[in-house]
C-alpha atoms as a PDB file:
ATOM      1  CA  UNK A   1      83.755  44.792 -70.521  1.00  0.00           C
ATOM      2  CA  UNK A   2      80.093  43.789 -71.780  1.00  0.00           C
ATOM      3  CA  UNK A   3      80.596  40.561 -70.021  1.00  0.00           C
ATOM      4  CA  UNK A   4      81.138  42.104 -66.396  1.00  0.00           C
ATOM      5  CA  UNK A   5      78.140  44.893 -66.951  1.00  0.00           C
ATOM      6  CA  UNK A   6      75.561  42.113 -67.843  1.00  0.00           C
ATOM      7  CA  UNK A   7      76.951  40.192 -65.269  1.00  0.00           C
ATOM      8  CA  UNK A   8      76.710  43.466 -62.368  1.00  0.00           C
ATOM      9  CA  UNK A   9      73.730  43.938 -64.275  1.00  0.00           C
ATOM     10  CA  UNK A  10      72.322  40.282 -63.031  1.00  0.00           C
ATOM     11  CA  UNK A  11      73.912  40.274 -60.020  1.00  0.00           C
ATOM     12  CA  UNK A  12      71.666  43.767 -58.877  1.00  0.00           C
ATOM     13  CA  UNK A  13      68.558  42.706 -60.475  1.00  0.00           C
ATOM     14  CA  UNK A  14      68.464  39.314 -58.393  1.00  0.00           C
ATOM     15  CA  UNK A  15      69.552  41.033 -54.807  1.00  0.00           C
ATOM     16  CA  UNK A  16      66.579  43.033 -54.831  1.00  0.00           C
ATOM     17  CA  UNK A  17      63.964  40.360 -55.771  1.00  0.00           C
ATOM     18  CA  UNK A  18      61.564  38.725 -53.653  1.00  0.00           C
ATOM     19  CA  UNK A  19      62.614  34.960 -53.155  1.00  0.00           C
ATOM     20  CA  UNK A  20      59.324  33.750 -54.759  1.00  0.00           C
ATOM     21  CA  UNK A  21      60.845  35.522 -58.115  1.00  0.00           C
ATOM     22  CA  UNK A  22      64.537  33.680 -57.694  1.00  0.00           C
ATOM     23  CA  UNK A  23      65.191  30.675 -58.870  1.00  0.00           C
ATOM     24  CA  UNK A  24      64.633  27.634 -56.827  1.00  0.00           C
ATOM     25  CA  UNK A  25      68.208  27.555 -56.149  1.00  0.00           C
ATOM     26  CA  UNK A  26      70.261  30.413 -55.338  1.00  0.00           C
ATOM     27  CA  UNK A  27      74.038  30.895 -54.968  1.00  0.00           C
ATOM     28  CA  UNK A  28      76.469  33.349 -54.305  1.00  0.00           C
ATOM     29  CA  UNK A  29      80.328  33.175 -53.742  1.00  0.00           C
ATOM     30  CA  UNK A  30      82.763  34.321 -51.662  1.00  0.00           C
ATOM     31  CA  UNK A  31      85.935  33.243 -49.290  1.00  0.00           C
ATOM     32  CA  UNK A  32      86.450  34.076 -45.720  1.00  0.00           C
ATOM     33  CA  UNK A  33      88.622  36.903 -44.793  1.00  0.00           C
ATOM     34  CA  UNK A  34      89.222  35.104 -41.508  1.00  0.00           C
ATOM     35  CA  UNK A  35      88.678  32.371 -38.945  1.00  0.00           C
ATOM     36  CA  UNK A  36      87.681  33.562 -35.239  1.00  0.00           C
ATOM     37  CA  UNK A  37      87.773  31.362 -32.738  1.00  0.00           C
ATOM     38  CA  UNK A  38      85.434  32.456 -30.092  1.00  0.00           C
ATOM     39  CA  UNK A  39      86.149  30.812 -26.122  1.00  0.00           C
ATOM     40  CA  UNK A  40      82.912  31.923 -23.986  1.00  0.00           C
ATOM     41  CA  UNK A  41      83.579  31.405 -20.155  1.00  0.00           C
ATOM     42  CA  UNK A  42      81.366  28.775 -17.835  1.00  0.00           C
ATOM     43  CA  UNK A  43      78.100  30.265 -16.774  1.00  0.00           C
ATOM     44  CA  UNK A  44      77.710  32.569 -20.292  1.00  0.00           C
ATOM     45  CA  UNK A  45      74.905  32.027 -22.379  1.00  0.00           C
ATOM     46  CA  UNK A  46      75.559  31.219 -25.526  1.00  0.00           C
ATOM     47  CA  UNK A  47      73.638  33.675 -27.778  1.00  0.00           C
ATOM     48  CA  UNK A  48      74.610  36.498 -25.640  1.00  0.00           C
ATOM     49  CA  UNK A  49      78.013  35.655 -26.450  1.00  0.00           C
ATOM     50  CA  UNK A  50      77.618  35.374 -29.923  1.00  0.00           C
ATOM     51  CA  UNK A  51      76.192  38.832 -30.074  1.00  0.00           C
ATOM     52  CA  UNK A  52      78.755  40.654 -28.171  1.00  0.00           C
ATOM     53  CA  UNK A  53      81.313  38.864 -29.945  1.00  0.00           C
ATOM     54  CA  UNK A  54      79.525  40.238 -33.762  1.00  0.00           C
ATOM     55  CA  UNK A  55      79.097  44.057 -31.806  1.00  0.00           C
ATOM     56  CA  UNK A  56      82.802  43.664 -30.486  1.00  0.00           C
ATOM     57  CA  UNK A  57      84.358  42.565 -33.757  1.00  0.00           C
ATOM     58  CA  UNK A  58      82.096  44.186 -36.277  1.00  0.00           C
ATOM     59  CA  UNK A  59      81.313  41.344 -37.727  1.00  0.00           C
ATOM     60  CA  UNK A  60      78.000  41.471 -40.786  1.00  0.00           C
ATOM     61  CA  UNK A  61      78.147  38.210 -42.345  1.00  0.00           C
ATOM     62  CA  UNK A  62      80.123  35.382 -41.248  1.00  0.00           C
ATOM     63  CA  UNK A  63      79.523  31.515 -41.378  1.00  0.00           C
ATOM     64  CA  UNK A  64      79.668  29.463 -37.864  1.00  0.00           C
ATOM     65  CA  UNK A  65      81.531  27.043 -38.512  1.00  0.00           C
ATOM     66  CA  UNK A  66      81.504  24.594 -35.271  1.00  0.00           C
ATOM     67  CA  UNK A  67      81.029  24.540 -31.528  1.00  0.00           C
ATOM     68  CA  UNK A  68      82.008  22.111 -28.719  1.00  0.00           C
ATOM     69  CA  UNK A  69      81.361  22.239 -25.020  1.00  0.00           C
ATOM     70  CA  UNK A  70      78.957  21.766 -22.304  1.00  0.00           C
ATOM     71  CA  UNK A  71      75.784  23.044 -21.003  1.00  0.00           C
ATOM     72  CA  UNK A  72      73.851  23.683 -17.608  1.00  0.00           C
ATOM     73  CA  UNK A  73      70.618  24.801 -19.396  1.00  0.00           C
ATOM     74  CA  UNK A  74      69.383  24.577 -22.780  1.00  0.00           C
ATOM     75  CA  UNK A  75      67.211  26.672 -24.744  1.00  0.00           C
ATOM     76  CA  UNK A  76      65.931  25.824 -28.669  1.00  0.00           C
ATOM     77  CA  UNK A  77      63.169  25.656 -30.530  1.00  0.00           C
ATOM     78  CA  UNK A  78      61.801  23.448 -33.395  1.00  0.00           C
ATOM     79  CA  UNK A  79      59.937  23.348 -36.521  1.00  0.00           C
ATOM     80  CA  UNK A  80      56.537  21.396 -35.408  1.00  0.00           C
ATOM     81  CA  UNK A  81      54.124  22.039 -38.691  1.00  0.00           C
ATOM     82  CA  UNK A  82      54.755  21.845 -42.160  1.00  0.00           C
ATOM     83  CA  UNK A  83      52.357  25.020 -43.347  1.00  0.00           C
ATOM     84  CA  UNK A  84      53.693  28.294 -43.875  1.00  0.00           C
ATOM     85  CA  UNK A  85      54.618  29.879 -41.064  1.00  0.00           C
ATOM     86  CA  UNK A  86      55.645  27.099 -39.446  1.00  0.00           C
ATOM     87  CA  UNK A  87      54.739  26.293 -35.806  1.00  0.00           C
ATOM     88  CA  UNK A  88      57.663  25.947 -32.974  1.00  0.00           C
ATOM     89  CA  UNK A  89      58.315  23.731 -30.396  1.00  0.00           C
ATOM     90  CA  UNK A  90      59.789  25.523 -27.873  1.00  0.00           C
ATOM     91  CA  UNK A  91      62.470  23.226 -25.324  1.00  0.00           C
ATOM     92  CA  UNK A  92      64.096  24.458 -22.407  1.00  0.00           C
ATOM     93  CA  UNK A  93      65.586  22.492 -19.275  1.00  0.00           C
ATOM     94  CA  UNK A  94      68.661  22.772 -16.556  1.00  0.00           C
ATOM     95  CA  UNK A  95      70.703  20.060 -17.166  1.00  0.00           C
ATOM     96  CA  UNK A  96      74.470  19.180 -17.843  1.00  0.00           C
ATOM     97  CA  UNK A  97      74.444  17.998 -21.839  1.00  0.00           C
ATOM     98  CA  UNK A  98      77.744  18.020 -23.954  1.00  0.00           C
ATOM     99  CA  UNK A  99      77.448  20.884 -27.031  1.00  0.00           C
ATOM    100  CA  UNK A 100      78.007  18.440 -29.822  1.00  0.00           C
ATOM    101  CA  UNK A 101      77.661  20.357 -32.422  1.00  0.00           C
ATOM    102  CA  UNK A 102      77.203  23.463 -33.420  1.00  0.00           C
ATOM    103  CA  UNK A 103      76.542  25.878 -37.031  1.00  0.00           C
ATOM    104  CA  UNK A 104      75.051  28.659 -38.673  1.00  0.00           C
ATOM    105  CA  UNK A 105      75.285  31.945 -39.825  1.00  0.00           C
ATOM    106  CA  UNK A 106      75.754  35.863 -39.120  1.00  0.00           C
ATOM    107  CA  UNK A 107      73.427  37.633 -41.276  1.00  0.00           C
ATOM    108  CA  UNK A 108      73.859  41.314 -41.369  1.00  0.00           C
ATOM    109  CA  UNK A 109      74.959  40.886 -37.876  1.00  0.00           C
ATOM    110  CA  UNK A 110      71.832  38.686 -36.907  1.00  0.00           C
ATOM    111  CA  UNK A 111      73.098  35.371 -35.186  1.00  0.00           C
ATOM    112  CA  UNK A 112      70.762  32.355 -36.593  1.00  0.00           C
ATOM    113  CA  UNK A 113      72.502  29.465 -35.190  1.00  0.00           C
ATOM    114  CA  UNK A 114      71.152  25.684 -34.516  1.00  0.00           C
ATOM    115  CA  UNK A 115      72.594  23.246 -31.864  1.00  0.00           C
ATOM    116  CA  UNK A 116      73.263  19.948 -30.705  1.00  0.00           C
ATOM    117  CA  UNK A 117      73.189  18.362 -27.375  1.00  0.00           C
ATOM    118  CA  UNK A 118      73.790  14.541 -26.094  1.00  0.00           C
ATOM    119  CA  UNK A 119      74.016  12.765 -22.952  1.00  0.00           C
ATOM    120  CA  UNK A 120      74.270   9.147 -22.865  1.00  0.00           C
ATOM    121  CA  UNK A 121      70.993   8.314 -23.588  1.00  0.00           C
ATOM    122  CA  UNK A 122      69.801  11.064 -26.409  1.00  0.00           C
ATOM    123  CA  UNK A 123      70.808  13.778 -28.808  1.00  0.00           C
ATOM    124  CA  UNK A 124      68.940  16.623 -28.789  1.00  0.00           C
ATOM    125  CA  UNK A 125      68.657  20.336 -30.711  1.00  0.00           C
ATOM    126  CA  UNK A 126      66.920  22.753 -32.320  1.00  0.00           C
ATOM    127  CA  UNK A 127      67.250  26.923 -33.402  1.00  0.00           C
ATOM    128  CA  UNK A 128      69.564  28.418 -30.675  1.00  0.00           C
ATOM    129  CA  UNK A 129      67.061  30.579 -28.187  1.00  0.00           C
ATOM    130  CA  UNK A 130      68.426  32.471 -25.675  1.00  0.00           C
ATOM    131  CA  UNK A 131      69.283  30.637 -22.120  1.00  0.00           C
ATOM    132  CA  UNK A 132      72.147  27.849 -23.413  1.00  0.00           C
ATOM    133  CA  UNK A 133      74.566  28.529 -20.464  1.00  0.00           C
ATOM    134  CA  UNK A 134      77.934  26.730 -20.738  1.00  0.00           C
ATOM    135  CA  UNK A 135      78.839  24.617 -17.881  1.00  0.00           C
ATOM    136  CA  UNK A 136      83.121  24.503 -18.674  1.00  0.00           C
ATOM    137  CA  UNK A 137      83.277  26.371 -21.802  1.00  0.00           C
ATOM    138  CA  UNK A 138      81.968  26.862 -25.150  1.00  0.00           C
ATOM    139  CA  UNK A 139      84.579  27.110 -28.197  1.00  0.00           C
ATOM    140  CA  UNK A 140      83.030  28.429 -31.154  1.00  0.00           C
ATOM    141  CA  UNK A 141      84.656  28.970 -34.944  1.00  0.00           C
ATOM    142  CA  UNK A 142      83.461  31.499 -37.019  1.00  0.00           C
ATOM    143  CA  UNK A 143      84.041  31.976 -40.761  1.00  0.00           C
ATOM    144  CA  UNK A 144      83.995  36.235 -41.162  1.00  0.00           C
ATOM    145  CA  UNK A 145      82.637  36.996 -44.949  1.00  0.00           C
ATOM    146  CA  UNK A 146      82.806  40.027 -46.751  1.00  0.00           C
ATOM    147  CA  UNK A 147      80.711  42.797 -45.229  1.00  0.00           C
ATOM    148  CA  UNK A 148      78.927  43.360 -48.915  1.00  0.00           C
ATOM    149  CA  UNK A 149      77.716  40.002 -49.282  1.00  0.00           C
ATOM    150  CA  UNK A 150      74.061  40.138 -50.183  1.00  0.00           C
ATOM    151  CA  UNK A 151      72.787  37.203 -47.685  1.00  0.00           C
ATOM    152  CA  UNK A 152      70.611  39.107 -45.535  1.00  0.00           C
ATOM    153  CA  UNK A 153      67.061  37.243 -46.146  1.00  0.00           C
ATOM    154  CA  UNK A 154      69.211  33.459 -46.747  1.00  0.00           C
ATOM    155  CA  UNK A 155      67.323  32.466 -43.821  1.00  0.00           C
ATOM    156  CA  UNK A 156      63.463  34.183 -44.671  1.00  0.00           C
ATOM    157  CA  UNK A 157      61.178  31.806 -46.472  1.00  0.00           C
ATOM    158  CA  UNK A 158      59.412  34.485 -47.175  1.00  0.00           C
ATOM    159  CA  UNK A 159      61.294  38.181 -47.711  1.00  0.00           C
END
């Protein structure tokens, strides 16, 4: 019994710390409690999806997984500095690219996603923006996680 308080004990104190007072590295654990597959129809953008797809299935935290497809336009930005904030790079064209690759996560039902394009000269990708339309298809697999999964600021440098 003393072993699980200090434990909740530890668990509470780090949630509400800033990440300048965690350590360096910072874990949590959990399993899925399911697998959606996602199929978003030609001429959807690919954000938009995403975010009626979290609204539509309630979805907090969730891990994506993969993506595969094709584009008509593209829309992502890019880390270009290496101060704090960083600067973006900011890319957006209409052409046909394959979706190569895609991940990220649902935090608190905030979509941060990244992406990967190629064509047969190039790969290209960046922080999903919206305006990435699919050309056939985009399938998508999401990993749902527990709704009380502290995760929220994974993705702040600075919360």
């Amino acid at each position: 019994m003393k072993k699980n308080f200090v434990l909740l004990f530890l668990a509470l104190s780090l949630s509400g710390r800033s990440q300048q007072e965690l350590p360096a590295v910072h874990a949590v654990s959990s399993q899925f409690e399911r697998i959606d597959i996602i199929r978003i129809q030609s001429g959807t953008d690919m954000l938009e999806g995403l975010n009626q797809y979290t609204e539509e299935k309630n979805v907090k935290n969730a891990v994506i997984i993969a993506g595969i497809g094709s584009v008509t336009d593209y829309h992502f930005h890019v880390v270009s500095s290496s101060s704090l904030p960083p600067a973006n790079e900011f890319s957006k064209a209409s052409v046909a690219m394959d979706l190569v690759s895609l991940q990220g996560y649902i935090f608190n039902g905030r979509v941060h996603a990244h992406i990967a394009l190629s064509d047969e000269n190039s790969v290209i990708g960046g922080h999903l923006e919206p305006g990435t339309k699919a050309l056939t298809f985009f399938i998508l697999t999401v990993g749902v996680l527990p709704d009380e999964l502290e995760i929220e600021n994974f993705d702040k440098y600075n919360p």
